[in-house]
C-alpha atoms as a PDB file:
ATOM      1  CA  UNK A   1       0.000   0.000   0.000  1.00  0.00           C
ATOM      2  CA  UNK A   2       1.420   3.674  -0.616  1.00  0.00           C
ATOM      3  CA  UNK A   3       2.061   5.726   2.152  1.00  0.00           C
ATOM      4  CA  UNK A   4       3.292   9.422   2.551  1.00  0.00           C
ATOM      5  CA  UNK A   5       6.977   8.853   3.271  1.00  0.00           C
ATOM      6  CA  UNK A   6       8.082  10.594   5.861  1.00  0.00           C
ATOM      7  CA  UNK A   7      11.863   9.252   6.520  1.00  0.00           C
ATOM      8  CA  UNK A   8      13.130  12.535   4.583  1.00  0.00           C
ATOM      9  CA  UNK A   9      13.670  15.761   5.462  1.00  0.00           C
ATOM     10  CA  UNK A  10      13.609  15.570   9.766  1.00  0.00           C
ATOM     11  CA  UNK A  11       9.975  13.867   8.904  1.00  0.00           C
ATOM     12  CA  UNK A  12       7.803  16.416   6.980  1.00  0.00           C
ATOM     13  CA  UNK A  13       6.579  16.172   3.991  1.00  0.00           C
ATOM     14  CA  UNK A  14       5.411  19.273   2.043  1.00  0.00           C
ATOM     15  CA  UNK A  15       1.289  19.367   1.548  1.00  0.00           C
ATOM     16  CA  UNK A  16       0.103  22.002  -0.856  1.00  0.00           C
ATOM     17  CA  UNK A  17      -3.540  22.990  -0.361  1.00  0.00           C
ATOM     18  CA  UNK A  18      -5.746  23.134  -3.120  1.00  0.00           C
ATOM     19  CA  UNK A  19      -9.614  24.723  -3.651  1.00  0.00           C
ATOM     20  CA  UNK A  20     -11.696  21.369  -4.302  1.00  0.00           C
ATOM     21  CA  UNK A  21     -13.821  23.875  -5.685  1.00  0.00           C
ATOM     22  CA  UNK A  22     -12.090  26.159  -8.127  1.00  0.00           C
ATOM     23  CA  UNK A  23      -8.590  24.363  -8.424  1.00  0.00           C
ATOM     24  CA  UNK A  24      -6.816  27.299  -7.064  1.00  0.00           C
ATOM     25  CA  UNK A  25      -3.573  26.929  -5.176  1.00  0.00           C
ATOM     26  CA  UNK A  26      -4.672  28.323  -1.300  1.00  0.00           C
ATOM     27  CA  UNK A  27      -1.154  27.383   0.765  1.00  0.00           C
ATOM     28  CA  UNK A  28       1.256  25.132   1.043  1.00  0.00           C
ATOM     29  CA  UNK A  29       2.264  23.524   4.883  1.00  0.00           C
ATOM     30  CA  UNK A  30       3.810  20.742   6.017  1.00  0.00           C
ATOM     31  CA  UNK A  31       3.067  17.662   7.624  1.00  0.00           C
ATOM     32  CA  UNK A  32       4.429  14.746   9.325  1.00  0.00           C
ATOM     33  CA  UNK A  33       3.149  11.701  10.605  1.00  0.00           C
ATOM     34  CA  UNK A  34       0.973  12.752  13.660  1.00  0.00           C
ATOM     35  CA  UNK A  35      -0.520  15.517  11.613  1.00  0.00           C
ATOM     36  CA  UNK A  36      -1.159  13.175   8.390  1.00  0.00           C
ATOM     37  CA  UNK A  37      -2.995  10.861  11.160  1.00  0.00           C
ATOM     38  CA  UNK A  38      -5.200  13.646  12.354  1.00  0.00           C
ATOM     39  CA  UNK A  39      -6.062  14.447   9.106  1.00  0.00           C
ATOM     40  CA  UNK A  40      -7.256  11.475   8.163  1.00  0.00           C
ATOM     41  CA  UNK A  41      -9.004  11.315  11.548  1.00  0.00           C
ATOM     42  CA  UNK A  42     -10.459  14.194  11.343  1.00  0.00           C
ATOM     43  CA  UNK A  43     -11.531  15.017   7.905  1.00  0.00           C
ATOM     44  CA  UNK A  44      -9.659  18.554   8.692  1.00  0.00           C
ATOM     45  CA  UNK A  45      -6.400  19.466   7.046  1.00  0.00           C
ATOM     46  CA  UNK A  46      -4.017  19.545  10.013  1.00  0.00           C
ATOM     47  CA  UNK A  47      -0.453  20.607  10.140  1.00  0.00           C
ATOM     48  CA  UNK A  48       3.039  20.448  12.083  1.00  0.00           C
ATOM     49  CA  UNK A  49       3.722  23.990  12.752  1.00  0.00           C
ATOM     50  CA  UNK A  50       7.866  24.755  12.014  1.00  0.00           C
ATOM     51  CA  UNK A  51       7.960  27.602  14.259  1.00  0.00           C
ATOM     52  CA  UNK A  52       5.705  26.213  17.777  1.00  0.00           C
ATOM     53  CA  UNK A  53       7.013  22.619  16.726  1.00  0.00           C
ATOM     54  CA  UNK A  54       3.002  21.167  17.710  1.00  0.00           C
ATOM     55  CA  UNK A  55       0.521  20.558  15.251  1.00  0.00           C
ATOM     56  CA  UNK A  56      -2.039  22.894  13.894  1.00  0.00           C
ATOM     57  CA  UNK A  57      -5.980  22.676  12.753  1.00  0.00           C
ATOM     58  CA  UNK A  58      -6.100  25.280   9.988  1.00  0.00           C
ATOM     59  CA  UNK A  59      -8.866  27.296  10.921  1.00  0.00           C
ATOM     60  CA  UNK A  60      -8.784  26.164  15.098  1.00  0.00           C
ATOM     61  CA  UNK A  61      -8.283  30.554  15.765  1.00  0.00           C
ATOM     62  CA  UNK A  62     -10.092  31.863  12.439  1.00  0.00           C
ATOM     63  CA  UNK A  63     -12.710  29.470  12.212  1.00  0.00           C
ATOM     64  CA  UNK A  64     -11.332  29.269   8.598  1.00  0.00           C
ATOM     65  CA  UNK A  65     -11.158  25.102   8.504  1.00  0.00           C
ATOM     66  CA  UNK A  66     -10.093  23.466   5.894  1.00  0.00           C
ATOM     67  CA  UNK A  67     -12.602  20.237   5.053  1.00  0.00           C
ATOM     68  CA  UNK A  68     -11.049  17.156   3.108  1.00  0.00           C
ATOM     69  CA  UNK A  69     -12.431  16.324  -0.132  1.00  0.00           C
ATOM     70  CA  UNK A  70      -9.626  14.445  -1.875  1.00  0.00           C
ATOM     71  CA  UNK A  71      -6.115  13.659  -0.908  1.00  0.00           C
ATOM     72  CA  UNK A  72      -3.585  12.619  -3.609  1.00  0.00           C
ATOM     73  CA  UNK A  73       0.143  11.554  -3.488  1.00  0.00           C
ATOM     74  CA  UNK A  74       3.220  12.512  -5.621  1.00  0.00           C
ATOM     75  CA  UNK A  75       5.448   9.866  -7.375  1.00  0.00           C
ATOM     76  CA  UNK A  76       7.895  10.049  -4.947  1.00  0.00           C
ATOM     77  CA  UNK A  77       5.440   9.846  -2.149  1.00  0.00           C
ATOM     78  CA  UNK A  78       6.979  12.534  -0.334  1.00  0.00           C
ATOM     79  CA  UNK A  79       4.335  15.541  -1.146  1.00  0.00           C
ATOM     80  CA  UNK A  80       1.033  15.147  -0.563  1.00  0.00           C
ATOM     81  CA  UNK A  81      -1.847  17.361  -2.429  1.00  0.00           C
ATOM     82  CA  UNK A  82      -4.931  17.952  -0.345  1.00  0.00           C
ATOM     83  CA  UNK A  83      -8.171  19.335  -1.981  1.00  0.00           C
ATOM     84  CA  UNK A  84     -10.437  21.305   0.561  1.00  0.00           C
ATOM     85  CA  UNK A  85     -13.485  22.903   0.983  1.00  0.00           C
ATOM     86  CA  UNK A  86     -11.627  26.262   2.369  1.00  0.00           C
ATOM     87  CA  UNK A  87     -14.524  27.243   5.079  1.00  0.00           C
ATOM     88  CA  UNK A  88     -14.757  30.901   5.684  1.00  0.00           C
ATOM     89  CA  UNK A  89     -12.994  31.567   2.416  1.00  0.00           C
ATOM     90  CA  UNK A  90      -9.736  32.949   3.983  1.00  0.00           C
ATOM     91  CA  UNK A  91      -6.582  30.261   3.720  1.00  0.00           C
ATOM     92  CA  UNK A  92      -3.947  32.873   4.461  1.00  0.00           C
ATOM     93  CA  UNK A  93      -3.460  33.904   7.956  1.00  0.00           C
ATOM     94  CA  UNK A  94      -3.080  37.945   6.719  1.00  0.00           C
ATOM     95  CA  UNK A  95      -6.763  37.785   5.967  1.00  0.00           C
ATOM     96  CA  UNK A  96      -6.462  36.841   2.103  1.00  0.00           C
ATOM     97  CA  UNK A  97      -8.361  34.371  -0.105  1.00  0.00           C
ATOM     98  CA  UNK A  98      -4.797  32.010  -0.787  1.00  0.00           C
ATOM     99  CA  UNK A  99      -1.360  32.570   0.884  1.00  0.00           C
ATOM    100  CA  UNK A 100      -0.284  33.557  -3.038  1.00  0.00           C
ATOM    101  CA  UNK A 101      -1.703  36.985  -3.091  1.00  0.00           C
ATOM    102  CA  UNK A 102       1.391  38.845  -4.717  1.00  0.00           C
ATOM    103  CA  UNK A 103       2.336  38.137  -8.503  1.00  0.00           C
ATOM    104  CA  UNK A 104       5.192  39.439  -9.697  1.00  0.00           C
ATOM    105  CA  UNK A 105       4.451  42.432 -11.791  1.00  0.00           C
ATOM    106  CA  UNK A 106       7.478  43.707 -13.854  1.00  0.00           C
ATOM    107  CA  UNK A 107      10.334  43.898 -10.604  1.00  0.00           C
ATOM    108  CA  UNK A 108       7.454  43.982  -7.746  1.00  0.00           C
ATOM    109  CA  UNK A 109       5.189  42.006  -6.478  1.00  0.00           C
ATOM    110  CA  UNK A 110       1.881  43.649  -6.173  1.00  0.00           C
ATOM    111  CA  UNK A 111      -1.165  42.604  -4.076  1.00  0.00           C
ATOM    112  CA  UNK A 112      -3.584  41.113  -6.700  1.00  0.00           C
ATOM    113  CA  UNK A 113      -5.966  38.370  -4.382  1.00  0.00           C
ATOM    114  CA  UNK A 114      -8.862  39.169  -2.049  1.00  0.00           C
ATOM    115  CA  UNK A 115      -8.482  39.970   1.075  1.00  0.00           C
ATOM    116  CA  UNK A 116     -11.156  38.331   3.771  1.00  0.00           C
ATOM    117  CA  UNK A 117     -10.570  39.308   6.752  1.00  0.00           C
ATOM    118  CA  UNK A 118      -8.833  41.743   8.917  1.00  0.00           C
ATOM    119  CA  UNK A 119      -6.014  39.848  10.813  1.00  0.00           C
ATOM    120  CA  UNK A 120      -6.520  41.840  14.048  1.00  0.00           C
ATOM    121  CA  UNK A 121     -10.135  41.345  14.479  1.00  0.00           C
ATOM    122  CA  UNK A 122      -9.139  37.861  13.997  1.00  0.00           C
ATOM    123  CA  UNK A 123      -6.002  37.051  15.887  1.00  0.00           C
ATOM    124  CA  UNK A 124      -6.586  39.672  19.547  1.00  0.00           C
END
């Protein structure tokens, strides 16, 4: 049976986060295998936070979850692609639509996605 491999990289695996919906790219996170667990679980895209090393429900502050609809696997079974129902409509913890709200525009990147929320209504 295939299974996320998670003996690279100190045990994450990358997990880009996809609109089920529209196709549109929301975030990208990382996982590893207590987080890929609760996921399953839970039907709710969870994630190892880098920077508080513990694991994360996206959307457990904002309310913003993110519900399961497919999971797929790369070749090398070390990225996973996970296909939500983005609940609230904000991914990106600034308040915006996806985390990829800046497109480079000649040499800047300028703001071209919609913006939710206000983070500081959200995150007091």
């Amino acid at each position: 049976m295939t299974k996320p491999d998670f003996s690279k990289a100190d045990g994450l695996i990358p997990a880009i986060v996809q609109d089920a919906e529209t196709g549109g790219v929301l975030m990208l996170a990382y996982m590893n295998r207590q987080a890929w667990e609760a996921t399953i679980k839970t039907g709710k895209a969870t994630f190892w936070s880098r920077s508080r090393q513990s694991l994360w429900v996206k959307g457990e502050t904002s309310g913003n979850f993110q519900l399961i609809q497919g999971i797929f696997i790369d070749c090398d079974n070390d990225t996973i692609l996970l296909q939500v129902k983005q609940l609230g409509g904000a991914a990106c913890h600034t308040g915006y639509e996806s985390c990829f709200y800046r497109k480079l525009d000649g040499n800047t990147f300028k703001i071209v996605g919609k913006k939710i929320f206000d983070p500081e209504e959200v995150y007091k």
